[in-house]
C-alpha atoms as a PDB file:
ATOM      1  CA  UNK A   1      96.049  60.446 261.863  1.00  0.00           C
ATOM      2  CA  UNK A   2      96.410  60.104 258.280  1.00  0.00           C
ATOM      3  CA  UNK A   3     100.276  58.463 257.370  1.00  0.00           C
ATOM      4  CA  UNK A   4     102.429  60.117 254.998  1.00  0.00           C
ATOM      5  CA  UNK A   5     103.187  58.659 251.404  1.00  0.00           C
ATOM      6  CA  UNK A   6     107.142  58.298 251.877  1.00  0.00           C
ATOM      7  CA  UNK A   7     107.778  55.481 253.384  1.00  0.00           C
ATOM      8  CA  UNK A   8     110.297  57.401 256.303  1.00  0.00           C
ATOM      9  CA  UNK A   9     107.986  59.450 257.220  1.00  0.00           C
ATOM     10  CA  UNK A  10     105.320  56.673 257.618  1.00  0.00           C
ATOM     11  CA  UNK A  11     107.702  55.270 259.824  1.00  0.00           C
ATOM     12  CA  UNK A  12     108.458  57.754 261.985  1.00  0.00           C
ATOM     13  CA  UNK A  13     104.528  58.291 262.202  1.00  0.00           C
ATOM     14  CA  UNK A  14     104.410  55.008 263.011  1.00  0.00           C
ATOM     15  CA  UNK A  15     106.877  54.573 265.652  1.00  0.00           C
ATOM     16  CA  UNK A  16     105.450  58.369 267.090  1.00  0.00           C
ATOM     17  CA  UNK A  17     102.243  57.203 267.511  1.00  0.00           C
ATOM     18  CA  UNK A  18     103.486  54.121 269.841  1.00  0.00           C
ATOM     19  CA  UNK A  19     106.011  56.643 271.987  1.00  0.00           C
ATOM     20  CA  UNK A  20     108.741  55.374 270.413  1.00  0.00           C
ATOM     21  CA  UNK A  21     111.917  56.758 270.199  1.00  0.00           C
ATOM     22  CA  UNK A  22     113.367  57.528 266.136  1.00  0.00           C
ATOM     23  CA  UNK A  23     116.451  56.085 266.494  1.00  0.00           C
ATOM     24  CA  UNK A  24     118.456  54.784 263.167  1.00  0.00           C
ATOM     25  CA  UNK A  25     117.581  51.457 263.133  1.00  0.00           C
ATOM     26  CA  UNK A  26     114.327  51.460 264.117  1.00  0.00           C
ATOM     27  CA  UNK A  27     113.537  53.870 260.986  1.00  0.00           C
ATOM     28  CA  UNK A  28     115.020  52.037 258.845  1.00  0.00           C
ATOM     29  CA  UNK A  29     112.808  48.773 260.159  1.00  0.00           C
ATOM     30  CA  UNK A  30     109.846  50.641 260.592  1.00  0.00           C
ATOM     31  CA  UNK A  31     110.494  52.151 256.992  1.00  0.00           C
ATOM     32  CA  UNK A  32     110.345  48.675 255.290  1.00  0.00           C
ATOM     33  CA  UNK A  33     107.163  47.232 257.410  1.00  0.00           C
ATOM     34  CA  UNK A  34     104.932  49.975 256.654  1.00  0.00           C
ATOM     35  CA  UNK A  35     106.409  52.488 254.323  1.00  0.00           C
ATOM     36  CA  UNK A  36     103.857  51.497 251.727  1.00  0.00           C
ATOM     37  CA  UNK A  37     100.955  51.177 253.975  1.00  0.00           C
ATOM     38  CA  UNK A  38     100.642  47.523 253.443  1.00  0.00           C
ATOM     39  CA  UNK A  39     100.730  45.101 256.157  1.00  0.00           C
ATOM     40  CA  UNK A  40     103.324  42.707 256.347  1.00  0.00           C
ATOM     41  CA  UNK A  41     104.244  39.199 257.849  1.00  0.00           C
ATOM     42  CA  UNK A  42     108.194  38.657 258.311  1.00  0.00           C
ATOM     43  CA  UNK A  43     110.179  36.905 260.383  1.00  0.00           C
ATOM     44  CA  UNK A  44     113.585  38.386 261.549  1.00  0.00           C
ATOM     45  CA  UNK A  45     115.673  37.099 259.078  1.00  0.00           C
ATOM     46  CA  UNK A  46     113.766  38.388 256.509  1.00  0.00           C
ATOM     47  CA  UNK A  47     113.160  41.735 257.473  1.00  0.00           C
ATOM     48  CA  UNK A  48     117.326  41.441 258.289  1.00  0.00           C
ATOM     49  CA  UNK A  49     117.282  40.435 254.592  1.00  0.00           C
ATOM     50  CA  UNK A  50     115.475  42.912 253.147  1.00  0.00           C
ATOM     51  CA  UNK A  51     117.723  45.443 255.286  1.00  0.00           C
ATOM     52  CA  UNK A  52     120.780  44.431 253.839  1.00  0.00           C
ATOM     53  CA  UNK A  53     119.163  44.992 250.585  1.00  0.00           C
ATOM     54  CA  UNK A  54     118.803  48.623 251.006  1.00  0.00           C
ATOM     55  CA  UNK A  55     122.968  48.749 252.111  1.00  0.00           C
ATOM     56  CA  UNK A  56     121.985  49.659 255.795  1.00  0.00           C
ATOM     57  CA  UNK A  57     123.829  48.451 258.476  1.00  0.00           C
ATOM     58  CA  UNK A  58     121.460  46.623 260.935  1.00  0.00           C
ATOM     59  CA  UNK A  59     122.652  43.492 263.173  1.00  0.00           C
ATOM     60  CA  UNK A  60     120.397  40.138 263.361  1.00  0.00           C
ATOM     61  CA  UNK A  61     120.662  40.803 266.944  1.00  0.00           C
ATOM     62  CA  UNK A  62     119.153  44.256 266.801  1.00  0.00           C
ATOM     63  CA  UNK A  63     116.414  42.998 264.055  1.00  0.00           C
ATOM     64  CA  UNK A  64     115.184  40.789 266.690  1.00  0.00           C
ATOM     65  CA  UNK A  65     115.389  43.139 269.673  1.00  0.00           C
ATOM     66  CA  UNK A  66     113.506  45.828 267.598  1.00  0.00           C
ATOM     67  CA  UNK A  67     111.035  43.519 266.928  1.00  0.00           C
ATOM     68  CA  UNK A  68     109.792  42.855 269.981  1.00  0.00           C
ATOM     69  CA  UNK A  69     110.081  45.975 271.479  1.00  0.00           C
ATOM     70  CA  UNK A  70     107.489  47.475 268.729  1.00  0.00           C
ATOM     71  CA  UNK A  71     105.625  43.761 269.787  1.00  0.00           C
ATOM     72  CA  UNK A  72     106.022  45.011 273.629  1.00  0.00           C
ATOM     73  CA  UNK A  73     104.608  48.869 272.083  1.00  0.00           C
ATOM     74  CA  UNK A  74     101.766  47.584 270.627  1.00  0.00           C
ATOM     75  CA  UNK A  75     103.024  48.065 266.603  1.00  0.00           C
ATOM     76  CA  UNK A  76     103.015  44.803 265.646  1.00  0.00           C
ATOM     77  CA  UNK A  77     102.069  41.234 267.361  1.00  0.00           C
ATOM     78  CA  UNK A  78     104.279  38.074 267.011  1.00  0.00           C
ATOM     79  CA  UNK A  79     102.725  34.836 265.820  1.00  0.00           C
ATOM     80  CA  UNK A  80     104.397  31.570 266.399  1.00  0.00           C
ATOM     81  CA  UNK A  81     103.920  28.572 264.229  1.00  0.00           C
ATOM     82  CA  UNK A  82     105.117  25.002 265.719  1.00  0.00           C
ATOM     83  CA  UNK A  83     106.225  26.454 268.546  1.00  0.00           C
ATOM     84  CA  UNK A  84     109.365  27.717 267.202  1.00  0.00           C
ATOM     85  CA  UNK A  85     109.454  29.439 264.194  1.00  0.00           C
ATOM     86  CA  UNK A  86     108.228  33.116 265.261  1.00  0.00           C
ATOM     87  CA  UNK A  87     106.332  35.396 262.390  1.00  0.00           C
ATOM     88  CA  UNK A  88     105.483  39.228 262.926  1.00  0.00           C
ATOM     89  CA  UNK A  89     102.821  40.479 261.542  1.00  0.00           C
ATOM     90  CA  UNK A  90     101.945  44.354 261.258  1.00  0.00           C
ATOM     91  CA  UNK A  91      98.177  43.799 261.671  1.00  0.00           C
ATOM     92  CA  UNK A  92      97.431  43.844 265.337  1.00  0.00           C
ATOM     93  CA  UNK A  93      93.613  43.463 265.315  1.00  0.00           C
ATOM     94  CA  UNK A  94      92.479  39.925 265.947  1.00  0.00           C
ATOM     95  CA  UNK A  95      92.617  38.151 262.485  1.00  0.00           C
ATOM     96  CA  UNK A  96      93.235  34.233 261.476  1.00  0.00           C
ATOM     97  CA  UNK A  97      96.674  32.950 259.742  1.00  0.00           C
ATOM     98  CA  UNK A  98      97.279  30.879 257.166  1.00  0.00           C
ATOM     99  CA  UNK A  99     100.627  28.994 257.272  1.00  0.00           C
ATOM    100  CA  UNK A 100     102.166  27.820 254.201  1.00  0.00           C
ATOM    101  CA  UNK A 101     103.971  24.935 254.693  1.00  0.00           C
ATOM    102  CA  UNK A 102     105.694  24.275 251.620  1.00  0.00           C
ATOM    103  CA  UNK A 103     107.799  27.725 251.308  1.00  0.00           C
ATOM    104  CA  UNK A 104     107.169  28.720 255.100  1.00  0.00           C
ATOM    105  CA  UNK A 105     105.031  32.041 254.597  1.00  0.00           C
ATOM    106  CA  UNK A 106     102.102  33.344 256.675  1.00  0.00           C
ATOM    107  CA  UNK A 107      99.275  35.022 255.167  1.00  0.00           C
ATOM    108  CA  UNK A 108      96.265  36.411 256.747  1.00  0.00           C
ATOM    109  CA  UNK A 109      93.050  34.307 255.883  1.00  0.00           C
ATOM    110  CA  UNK A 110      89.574  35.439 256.131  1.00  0.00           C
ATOM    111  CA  UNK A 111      88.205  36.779 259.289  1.00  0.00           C
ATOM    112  CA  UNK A 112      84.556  36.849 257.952  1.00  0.00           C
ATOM    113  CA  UNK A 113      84.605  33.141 257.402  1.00  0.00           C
ATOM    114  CA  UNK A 114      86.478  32.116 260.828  1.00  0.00           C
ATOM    115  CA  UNK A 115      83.546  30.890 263.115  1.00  0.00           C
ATOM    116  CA  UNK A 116      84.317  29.781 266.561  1.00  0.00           C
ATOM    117  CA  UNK A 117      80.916  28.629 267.807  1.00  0.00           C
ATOM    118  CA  UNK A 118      82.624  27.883 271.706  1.00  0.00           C
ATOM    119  CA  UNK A 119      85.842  27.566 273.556  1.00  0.00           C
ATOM    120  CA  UNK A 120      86.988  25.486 276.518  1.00  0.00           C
ATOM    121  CA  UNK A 121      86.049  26.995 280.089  1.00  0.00           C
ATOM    122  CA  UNK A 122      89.440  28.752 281.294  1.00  0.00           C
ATOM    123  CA  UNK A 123      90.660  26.672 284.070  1.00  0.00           C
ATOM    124  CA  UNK A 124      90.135  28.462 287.985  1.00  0.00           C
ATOM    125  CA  UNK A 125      92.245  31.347 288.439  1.00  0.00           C
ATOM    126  CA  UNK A 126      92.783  32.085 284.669  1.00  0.00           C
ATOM    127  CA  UNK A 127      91.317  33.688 282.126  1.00  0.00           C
ATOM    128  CA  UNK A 128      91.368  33.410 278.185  1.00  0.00           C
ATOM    129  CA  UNK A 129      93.423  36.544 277.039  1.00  0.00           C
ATOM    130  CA  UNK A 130      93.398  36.008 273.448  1.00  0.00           C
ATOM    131  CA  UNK A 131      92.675  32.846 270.596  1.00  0.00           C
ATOM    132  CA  UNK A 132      95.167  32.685 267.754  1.00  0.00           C
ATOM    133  CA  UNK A 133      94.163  30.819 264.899  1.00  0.00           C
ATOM    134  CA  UNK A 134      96.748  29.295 262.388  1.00  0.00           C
ATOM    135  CA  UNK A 135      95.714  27.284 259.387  1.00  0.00           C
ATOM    136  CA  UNK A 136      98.984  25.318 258.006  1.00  0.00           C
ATOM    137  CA  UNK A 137      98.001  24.341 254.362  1.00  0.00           C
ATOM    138  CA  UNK A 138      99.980  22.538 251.994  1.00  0.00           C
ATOM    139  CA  UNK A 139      99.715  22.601 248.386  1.00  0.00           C
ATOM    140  CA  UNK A 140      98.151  19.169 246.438  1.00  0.00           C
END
């Protein structure tokens, strides 16, 4: 399905294509994640950020519930850095991070040079259900 170029309507295609329900706020969020097509990497705060921006009117509470519920649909997948801070990121095929440390942003880094040559044998009764790799750099 080929997205519109207005960034509601890529939305809406967005959140249609997931079974999603078009309500207000999740326009407007789905709007500013992929209304130009590009993939992004935000955390809640910033996406509530870049919503006030635009004069919406959008709780922190509902930024964060939207966001996982397009996690939970498949949209978008949540990466978590330290254990704590929590980073979602449009691009939901399997792709390494990088994590700048000094101003706290997470890009995507190279999947063609990412080799994993082996990983640990799941322990018995489990299996490995996915490998996310985060590179924290810091600048010299």
């Amino acid at each position: 399905m080929k997205l519109s170029t207005q960034p509601a309507q890529r939305g809406s295609e967005w959140l249609a294509g997931a079974g999603l329900r078009p309500t207000r706020q999740r326009l407007t969020l789905a709007s500013l994640l992929v209304g130009d097509g590009q993939h992004r990497h935000v955390t809640a705060e910033s996406l509530f950020a870049a919503v006030r921006e635009t004069g919406e009117s959008v709780s922190l509470a509902t930024v964060y519930n939207t966001l996982r519920t397009f996690c939970e649909a498949g949209l978008m997948q949540e990466v978590t850095v330290d254990g704590s801070k929590s980073y979602f990121d449009t691009n939901t095929h399997d792709h390494p991070h990088f994590f700048w440390e000094d101003d706290g942003k997470l890009t995507d880094a190279p999947t063609e040079e990412l080799v994993i040559t082996r990983l640990p044998e799941a322990p018995e009764g489990a299996e490995i259900s996915s490998v996310d790799v985060v590179i924290k750099l810091r600048r010299k």
